[in-house]
C-alpha atoms as a PDB file:
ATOM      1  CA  UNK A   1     135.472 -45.465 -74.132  1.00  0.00           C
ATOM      2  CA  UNK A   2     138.843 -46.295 -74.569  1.00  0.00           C
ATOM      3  CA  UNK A   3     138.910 -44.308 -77.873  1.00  0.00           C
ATOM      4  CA  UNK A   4     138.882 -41.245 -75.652  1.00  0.00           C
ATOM      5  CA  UNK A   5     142.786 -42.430 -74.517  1.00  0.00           C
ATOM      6  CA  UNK A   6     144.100 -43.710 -78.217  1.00  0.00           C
ATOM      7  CA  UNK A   7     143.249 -41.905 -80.636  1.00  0.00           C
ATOM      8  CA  UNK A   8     143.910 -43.468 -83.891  1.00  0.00           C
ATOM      9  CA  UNK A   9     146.325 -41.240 -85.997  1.00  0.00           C
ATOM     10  CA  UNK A  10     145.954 -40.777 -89.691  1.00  0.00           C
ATOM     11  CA  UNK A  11     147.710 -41.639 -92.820  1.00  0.00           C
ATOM     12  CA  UNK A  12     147.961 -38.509 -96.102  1.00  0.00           C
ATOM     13  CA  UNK A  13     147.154 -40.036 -98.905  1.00  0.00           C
ATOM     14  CA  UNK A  14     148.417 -38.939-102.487  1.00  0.00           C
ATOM     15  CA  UNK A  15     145.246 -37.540-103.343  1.00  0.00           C
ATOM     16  CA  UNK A  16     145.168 -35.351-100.264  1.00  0.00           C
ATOM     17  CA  UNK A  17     142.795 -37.620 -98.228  1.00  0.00           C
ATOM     18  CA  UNK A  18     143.236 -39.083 -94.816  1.00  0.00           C
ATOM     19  CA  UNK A  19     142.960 -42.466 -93.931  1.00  0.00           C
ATOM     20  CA  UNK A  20     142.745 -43.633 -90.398  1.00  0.00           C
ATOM     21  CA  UNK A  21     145.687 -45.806 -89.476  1.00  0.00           C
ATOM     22  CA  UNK A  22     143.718 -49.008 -88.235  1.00  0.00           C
ATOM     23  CA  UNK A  23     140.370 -50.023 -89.888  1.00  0.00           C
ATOM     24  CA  UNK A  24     137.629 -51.792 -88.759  1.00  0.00           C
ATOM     25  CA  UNK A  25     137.024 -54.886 -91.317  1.00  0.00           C
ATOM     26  CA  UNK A  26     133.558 -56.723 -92.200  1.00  0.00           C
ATOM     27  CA  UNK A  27     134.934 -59.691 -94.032  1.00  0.00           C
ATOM     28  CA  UNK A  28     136.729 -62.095 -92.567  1.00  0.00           C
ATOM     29  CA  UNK A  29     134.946 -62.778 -89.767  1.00  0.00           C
ATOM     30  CA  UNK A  30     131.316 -61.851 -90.894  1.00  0.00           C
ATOM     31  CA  UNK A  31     131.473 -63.355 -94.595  1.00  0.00           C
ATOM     32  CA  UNK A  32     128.732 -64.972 -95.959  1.00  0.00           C
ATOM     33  CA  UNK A  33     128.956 -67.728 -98.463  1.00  0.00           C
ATOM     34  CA  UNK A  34     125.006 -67.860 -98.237  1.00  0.00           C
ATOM     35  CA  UNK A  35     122.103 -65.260 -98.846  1.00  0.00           C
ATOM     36  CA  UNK A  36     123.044 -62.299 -98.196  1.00  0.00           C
ATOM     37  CA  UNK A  37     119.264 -60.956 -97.889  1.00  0.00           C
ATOM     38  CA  UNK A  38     119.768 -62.555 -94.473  1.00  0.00           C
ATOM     39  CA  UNK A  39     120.738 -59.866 -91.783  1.00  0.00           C
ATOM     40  CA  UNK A  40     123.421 -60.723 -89.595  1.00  0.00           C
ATOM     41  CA  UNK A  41     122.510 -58.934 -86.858  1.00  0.00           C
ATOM     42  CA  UNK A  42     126.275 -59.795 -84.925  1.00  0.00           C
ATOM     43  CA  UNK A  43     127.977 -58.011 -87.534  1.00  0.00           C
ATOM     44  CA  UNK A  44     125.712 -55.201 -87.175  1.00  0.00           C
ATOM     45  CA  UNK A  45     125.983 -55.476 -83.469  1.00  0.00           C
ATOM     46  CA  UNK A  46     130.115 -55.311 -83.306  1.00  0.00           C
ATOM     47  CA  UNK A  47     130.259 -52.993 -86.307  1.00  0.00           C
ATOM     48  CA  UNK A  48     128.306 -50.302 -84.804  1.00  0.00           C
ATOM     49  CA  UNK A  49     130.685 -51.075 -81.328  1.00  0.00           C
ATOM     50  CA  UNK A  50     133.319 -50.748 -83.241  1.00  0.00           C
ATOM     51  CA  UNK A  51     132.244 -47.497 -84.991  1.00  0.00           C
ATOM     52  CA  UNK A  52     131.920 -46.217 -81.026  1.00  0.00           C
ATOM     53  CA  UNK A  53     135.106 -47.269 -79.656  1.00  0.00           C
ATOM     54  CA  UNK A  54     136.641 -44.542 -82.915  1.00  0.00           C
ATOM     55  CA  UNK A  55     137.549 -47.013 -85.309  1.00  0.00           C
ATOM     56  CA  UNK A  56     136.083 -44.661 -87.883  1.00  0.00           C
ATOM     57  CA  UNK A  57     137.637 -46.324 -90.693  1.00  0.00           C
ATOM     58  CA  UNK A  58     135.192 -49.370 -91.754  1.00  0.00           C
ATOM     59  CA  UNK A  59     136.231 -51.448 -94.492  1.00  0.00           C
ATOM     60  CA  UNK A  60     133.917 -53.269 -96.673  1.00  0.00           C
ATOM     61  CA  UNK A  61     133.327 -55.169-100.087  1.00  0.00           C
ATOM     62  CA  UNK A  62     130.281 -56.398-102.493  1.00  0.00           C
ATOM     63  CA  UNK A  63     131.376 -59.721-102.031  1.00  0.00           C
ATOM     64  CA  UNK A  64     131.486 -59.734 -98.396  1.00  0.00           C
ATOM     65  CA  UNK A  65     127.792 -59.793 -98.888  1.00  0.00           C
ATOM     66  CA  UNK A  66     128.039 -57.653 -95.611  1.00  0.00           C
ATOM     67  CA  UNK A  67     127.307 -54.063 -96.945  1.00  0.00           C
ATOM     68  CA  UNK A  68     123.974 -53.786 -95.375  1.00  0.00           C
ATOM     69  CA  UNK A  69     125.046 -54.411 -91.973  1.00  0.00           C
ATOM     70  CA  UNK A  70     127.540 -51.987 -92.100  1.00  0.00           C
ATOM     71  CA  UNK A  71     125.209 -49.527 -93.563  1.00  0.00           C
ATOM     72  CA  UNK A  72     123.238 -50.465 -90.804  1.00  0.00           C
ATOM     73  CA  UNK A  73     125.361 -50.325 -87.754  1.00  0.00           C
ATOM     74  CA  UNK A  74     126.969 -46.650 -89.254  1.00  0.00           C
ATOM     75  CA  UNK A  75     123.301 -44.827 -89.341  1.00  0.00           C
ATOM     76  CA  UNK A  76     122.937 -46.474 -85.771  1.00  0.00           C
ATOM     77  CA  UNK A  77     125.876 -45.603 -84.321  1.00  0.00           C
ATOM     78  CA  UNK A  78     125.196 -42.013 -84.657  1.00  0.00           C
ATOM     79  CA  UNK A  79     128.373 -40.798 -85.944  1.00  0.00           C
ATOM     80  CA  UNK A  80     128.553 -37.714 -88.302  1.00  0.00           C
ATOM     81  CA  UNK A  81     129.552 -39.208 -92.186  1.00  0.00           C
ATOM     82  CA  UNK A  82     132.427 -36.449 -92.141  1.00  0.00           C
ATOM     83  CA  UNK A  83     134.300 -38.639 -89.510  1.00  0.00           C
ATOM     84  CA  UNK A  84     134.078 -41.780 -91.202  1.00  0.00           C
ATOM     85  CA  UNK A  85     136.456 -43.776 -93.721  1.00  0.00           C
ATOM     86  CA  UNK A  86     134.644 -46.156 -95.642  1.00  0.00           C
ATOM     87  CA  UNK A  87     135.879 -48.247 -97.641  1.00  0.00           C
ATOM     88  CA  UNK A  88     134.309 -50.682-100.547  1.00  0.00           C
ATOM     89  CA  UNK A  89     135.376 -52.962-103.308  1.00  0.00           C
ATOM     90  CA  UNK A  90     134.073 -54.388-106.935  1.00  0.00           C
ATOM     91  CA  UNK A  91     135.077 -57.548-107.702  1.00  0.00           C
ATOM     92  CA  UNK A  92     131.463 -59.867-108.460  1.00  0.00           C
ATOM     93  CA  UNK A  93     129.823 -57.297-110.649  1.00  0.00           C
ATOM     94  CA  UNK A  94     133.057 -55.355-112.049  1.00  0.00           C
ATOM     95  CA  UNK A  95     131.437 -55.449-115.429  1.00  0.00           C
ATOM     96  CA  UNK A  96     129.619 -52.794-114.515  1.00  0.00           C
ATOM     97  CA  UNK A  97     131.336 -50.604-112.136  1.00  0.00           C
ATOM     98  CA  UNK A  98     129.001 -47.730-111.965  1.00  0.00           C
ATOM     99  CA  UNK A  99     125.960 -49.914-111.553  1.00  0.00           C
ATOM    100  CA  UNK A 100     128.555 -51.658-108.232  1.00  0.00           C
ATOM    101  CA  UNK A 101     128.747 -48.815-106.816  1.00  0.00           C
ATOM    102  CA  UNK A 102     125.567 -47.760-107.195  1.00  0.00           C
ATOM    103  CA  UNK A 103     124.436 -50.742-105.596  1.00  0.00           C
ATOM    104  CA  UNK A 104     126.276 -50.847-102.539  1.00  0.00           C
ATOM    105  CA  UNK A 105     125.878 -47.560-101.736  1.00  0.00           C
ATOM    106  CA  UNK A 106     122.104 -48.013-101.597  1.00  0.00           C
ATOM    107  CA  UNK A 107     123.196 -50.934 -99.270  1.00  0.00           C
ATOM    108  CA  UNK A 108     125.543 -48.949 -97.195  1.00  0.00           C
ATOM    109  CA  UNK A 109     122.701 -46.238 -96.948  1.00  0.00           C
ATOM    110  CA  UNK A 110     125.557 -43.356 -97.981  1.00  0.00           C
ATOM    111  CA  UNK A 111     125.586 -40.380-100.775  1.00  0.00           C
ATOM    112  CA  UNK A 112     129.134 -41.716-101.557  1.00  0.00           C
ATOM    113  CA  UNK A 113     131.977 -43.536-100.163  1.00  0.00           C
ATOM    114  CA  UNK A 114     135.923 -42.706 -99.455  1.00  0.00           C
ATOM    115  CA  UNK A 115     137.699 -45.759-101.138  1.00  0.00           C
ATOM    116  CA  UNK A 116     136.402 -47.891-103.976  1.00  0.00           C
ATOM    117  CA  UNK A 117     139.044 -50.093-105.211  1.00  0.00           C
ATOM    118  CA  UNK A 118     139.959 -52.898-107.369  1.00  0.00           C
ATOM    119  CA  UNK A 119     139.879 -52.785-111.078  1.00  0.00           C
ATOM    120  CA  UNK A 120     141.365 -55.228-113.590  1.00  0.00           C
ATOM    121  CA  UNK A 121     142.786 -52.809-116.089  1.00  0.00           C
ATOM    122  CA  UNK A 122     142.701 -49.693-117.991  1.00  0.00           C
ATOM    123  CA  UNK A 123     139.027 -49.368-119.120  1.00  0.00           C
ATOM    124  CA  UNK A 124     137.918 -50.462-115.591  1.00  0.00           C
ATOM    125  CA  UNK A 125     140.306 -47.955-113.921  1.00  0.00           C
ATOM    126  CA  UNK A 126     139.136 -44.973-115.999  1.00  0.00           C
ATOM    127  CA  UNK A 127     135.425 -46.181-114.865  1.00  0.00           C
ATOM    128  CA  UNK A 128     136.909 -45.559-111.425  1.00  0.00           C
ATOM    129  CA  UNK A 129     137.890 -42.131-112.328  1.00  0.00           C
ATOM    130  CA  UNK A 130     134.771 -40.905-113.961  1.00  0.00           C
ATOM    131  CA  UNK A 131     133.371 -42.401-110.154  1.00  0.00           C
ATOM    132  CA  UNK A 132     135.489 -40.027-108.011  1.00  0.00           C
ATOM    133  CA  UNK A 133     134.766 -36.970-110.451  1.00  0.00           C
ATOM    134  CA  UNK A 134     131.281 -37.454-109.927  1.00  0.00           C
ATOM    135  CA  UNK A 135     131.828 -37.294-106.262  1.00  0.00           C
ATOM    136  CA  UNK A 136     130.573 -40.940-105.526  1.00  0.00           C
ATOM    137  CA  UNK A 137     134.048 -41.900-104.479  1.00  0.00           C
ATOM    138  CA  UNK A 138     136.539 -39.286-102.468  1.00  0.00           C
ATOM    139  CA  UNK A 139     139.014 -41.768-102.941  1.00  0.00           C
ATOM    140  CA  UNK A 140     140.273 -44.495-105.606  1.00  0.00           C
ATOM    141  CA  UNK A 141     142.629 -47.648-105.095  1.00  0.00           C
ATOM    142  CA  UNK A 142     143.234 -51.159-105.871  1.00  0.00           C
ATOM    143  CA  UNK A 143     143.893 -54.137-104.283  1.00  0.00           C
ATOM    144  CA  UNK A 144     145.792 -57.745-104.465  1.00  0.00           C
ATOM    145  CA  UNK A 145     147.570 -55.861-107.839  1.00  0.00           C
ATOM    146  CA  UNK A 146     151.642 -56.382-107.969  1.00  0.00           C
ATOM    147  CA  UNK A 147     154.176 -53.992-110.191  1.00  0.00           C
ATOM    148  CA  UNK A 148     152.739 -55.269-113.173  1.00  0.00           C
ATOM    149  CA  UNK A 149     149.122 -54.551-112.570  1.00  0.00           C
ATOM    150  CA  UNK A 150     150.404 -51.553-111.327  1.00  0.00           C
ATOM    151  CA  UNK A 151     152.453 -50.716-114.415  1.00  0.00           C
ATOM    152  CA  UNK A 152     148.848 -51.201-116.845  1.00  0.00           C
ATOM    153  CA  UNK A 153     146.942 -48.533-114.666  1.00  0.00           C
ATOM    154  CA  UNK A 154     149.932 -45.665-114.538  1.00  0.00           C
ATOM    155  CA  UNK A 155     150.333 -46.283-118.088  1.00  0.00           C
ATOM    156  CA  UNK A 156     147.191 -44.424-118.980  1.00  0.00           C
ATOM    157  CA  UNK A 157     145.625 -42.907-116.137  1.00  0.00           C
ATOM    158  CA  UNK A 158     144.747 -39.536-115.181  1.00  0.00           C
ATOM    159  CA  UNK A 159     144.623 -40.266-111.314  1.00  0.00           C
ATOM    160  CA  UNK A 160     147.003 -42.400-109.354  1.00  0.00           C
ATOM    161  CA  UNK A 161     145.584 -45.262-107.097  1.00  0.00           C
ATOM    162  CA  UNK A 162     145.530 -43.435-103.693  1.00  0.00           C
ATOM    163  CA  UNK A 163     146.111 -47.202-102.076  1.00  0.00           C
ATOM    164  CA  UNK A 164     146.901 -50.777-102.876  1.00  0.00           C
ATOM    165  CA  UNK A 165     145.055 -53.649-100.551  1.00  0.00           C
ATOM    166  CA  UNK A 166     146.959 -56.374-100.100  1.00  0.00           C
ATOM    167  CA  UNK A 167     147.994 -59.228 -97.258  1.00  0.00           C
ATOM    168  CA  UNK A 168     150.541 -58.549 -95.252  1.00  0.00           C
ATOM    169  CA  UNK A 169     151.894 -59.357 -92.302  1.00  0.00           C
ATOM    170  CA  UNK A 170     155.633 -60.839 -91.101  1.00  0.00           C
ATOM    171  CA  UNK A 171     155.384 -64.111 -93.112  1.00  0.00           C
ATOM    172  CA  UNK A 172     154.505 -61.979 -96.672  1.00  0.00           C
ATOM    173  CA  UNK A 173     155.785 -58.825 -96.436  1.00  0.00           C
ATOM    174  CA  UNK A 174     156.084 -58.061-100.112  1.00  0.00           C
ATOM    175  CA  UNK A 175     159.448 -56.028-100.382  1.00  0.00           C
ATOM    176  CA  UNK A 176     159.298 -55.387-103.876  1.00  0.00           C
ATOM    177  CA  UNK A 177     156.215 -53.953-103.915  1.00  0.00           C
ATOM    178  CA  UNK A 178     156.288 -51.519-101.204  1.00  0.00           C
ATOM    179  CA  UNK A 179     159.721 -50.142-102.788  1.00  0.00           C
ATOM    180  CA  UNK A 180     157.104 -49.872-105.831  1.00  0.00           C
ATOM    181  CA  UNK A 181     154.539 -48.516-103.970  1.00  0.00           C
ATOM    182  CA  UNK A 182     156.932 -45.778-102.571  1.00  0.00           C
ATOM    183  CA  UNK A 183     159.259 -44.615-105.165  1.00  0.00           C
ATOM    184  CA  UNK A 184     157.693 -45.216-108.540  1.00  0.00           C
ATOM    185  CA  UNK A 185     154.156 -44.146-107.803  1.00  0.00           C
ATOM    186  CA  UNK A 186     154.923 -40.890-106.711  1.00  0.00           C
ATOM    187  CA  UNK A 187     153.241 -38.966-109.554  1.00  0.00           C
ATOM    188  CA  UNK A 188     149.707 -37.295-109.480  1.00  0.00           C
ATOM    189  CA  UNK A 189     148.454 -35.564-112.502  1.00  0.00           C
ATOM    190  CA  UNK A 190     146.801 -32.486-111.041  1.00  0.00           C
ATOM    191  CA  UNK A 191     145.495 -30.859-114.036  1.00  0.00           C
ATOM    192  CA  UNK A 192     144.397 -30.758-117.637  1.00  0.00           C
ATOM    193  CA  UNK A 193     147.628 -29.642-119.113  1.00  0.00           C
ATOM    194  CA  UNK A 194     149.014 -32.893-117.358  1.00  0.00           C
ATOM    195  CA  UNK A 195     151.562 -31.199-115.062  1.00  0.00           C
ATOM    196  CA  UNK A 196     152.953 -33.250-112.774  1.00  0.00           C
ATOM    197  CA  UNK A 197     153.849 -32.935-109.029  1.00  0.00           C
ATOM    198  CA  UNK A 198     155.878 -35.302-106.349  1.00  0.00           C
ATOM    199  CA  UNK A 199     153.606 -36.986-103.433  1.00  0.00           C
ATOM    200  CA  UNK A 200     156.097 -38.323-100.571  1.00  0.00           C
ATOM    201  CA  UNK A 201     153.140 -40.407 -99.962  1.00  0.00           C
ATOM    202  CA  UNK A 202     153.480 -42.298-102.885  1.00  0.00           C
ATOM    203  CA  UNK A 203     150.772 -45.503-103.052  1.00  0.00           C
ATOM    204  CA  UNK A 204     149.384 -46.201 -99.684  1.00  0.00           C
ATOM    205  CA  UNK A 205     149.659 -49.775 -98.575  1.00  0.00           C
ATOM    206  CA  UNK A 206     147.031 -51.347 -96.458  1.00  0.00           C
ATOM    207  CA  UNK A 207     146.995 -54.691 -94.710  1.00  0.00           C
ATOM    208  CA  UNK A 208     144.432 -57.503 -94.562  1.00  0.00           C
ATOM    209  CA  UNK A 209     145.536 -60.229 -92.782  1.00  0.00           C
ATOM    210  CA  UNK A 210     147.719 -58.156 -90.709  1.00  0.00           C
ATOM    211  CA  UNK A 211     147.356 -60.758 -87.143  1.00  0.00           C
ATOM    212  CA  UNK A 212     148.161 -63.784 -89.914  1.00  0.00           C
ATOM    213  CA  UNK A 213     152.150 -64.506 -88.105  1.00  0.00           C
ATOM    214  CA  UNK A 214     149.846 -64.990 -84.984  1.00  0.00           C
ATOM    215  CA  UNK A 215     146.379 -66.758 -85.914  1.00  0.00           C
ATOM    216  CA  UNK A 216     148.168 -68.506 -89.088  1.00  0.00           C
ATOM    217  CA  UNK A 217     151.640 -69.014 -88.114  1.00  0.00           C
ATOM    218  CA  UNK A 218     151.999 -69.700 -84.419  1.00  0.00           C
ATOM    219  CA  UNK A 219     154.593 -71.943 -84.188  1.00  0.00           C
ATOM    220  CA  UNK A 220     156.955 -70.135 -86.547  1.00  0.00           C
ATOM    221  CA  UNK A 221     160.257 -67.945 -86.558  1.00  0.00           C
ATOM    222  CA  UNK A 222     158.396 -64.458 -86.135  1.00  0.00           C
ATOM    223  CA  UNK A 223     157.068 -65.739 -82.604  1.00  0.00           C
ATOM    224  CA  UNK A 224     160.295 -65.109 -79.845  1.00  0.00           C
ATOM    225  CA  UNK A 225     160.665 -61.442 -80.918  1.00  0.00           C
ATOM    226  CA  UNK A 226     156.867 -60.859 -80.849  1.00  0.00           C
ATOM    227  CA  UNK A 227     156.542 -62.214 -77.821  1.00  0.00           C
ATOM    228  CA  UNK A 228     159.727 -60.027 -76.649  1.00  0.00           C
ATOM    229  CA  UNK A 229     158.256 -57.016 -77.669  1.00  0.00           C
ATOM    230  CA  UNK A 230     154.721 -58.064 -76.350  1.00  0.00           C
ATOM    231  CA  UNK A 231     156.504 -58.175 -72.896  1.00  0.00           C
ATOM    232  CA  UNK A 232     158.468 -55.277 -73.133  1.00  0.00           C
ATOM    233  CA  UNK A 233     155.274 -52.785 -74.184  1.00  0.00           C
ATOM    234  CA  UNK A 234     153.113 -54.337 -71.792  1.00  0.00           C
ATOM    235  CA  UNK A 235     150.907 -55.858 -75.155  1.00  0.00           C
ATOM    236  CA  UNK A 236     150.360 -58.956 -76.855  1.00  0.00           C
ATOM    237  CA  UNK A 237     151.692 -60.183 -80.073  1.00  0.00           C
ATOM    238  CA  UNK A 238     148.513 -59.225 -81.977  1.00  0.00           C
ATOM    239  CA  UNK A 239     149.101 -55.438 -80.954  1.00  0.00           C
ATOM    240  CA  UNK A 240     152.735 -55.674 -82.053  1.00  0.00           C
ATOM    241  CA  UNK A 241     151.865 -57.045 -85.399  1.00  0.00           C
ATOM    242  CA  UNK A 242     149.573 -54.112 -85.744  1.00  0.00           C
ATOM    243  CA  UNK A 243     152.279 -51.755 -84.450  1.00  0.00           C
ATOM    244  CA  UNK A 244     154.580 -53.020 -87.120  1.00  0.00           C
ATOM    245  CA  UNK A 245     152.521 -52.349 -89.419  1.00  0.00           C
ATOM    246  CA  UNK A 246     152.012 -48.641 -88.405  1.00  0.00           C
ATOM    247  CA  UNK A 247     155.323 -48.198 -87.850  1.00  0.00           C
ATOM    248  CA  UNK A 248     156.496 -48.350 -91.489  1.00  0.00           C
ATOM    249  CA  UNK A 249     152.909 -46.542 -92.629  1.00  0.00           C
ATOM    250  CA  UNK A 250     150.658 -49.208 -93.568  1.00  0.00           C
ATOM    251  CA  UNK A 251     147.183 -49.216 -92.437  1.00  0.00           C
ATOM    252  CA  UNK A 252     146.040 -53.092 -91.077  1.00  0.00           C
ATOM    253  CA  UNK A 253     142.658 -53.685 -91.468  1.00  0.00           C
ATOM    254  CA  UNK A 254     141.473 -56.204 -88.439  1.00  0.00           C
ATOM    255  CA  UNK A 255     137.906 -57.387 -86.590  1.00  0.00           C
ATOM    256  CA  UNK A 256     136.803 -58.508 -83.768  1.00  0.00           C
ATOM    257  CA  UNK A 257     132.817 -59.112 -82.276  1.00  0.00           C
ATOM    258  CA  UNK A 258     134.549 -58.764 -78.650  1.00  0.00           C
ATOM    259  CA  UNK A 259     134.790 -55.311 -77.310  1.00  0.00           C
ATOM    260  CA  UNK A 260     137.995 -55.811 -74.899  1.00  0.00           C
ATOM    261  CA  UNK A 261     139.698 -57.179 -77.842  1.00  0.00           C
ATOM    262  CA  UNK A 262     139.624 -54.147 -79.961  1.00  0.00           C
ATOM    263  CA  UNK A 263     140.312 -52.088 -77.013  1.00  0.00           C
ATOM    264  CA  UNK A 264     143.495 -54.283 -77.035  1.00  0.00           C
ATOM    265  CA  UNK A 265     143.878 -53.413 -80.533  1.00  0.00           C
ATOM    266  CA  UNK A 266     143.700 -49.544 -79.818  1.00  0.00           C
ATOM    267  CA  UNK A 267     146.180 -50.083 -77.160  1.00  0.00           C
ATOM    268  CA  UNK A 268     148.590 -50.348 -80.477  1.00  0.00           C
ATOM    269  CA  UNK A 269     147.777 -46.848 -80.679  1.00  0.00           C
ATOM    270  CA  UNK A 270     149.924 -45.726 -77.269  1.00  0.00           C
ATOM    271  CA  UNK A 271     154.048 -46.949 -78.315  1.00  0.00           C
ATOM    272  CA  UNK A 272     156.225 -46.510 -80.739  1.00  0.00           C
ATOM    273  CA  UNK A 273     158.401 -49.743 -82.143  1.00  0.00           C
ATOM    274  CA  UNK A 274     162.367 -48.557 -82.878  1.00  0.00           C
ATOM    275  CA  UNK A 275     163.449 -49.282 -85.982  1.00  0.00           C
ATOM    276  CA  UNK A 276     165.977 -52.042 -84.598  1.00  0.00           C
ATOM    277  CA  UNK A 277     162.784 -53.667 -83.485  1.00  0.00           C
ATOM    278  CA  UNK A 278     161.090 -53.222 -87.124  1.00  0.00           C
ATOM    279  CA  UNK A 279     164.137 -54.885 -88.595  1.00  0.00           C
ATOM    280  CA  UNK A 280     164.386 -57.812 -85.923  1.00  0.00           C
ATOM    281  CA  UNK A 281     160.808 -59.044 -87.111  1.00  0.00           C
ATOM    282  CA  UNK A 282     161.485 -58.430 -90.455  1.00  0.00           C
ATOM    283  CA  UNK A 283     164.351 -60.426 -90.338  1.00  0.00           C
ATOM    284  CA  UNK A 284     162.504 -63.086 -88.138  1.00  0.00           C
ATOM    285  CA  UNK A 285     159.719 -62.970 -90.503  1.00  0.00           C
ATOM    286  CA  UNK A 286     161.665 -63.417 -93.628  1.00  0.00           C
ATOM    287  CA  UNK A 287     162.524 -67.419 -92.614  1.00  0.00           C
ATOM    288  CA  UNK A 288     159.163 -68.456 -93.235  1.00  0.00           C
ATOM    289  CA  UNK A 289     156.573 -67.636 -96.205  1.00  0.00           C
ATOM    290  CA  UNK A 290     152.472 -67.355 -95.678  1.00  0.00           C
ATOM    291  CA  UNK A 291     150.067 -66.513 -97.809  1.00  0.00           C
ATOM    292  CA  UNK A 292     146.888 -67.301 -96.142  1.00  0.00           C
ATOM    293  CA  UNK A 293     144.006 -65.624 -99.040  1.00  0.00           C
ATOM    294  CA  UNK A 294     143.757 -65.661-102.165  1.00  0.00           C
ATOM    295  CA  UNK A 295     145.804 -68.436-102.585  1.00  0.00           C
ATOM    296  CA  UNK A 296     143.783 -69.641-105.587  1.00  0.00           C
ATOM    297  CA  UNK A 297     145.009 -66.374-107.513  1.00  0.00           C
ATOM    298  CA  UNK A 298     148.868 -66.164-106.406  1.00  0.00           C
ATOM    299  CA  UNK A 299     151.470 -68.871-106.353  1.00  0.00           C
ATOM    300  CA  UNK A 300     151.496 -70.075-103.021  1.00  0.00           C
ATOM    301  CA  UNK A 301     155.839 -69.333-102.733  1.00  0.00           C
ATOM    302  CA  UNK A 302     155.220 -66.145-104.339  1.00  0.00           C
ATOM    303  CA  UNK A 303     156.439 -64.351-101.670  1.00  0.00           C
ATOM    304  CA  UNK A 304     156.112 -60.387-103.625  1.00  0.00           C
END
């Protein structure tokens, strides 16, 4: 398997956690807008590949109406639960975030799982923290949520999100809120007496979207230099997006049914970029704004 040459590397959260540094997503490409009582037995199919090719870290969401198959394809695959990242989010039924969690972790078929994420404010988030004391969650996050969301949970909370989800990629790389994400958020109350300690870690980013300046945005300024560097590591452009990604420690989430495509994707895994290289597709990137989801929440030029 070509897991056994690139090995995915792992990401310290604030919490003390490890993430892997490239997840395996069940959204985009398996979300259903229909009944979700019927099994898609392709999702379960490339899921459970996936899970064997050591992309351990599986990312999932109510709303994907997917969290069956990926229960599914994780018992069948075999793998022990201690190896495995998984991921889930509340957003349908976040009036009731217990009962959400509950819920898809009788889908998933799992005693608990290592990132739920996405509350709206302070009640919600404290919800999420009565979660991960119980031990249903090892890890707690948000996603799509800018300084300001941000701002309402740190006001009051007791735990610090261990991760913010959000799209990025070249043509939205949000340089506001990874400063944020780095250098404000790097407090974690560690006990009752509300003593504080420093986390270089800070608030994790991770990427949906990440392949977006190549499946979105062909065409555009990002593509010379990723083609450059494609040629130069031997690659393609959809492994140096990833790479770019890693490079400046965000996890990308990304998916693919075909197995010699996310072999391609672990091949991200086996070079460094410089950080000349980072700052040429930054640079190239910054010409041209995309925001391909959510675009019925955020301002389509809001570029943070």
């Amino acid at each position: 398997m070509a897991n056994i040459h690139t090995p995915i590397p792992n990401l310290k959260l604030n919490d003390g956690n490890s993430i892997p540094m490239i997840g395996y997503g069940t959204g985009t490409a398996w979300y259903k807008s229909g009944d979700e009582s019927k099994v898609d037995q392709a999702c379960i199919d490339a899921t459970k590949m996936s899970i064997g090719m050591g992309f351990y870290h599986q990312d999932g969401a109510e709303v994907y109406k997917t969290e069956t198959e990926l229960g599914t394809a994780i018992k069948q695959a075999g793998v022990s639960r201690e190896k495995l990242f998984v991921t889930t989010k509340v957003i349908s039924n976040i009036s009731d975030i217990p009962a959400a969690l509950q819920t898809s972790l009788k889908k998933l078929q799992l005693d608990y799982v290592d990132l739920d994420k996405k509350a709206e404010h302070q009640a919600k988030w404290k919800q999420m923290e009565e979660l991960q004391s119980q031990g249903l969650a090892k890890s707690i996050g948000v996603s799509n949520y800018l300084p300001e969301h941000l701002d309402w949970i740190l006001e009051k909370c007791t735990v610090t999100p261990a991760i913010n989800q959000i799209e990025f990629h070249p043509y939205l790389q949000h340089v506001d809120l990874l400063k944020y994400h780095k250098e404000k958020a790097s407090l974690l109350v560690i006990d009752m007496e509300m003593k504080l300690a420093n986390f270089d870690q800070g608030i994790a980013t991770q990427a949906y979207g990440p392949l977006s300046a190549v499946t979105k945005g062909a065409g555009g300024p990002a593509d010379d230099i990723l083609n450059k560097l494609a040629k130069k590591y031997a690659v393609n452009p959809a492994e140096i997006s990833l790479r770019w990604c890693i490079d400046q420690d965000i996890v990308p989430i990304t998916t693919s049914s075909k197995e010699q495509r996310l072999s391609d994707y672990l091949r991200a895994m086996t070079f460094k970029l410089n950080p000349a290289e980072i700052k040429q597709i930054n640079e190239a990137g910054s010409k041209k704004h995309l925001r391909g989801f959510w675009t019925h929440k955020f301002d389509e030029n809001d570029k943070r």
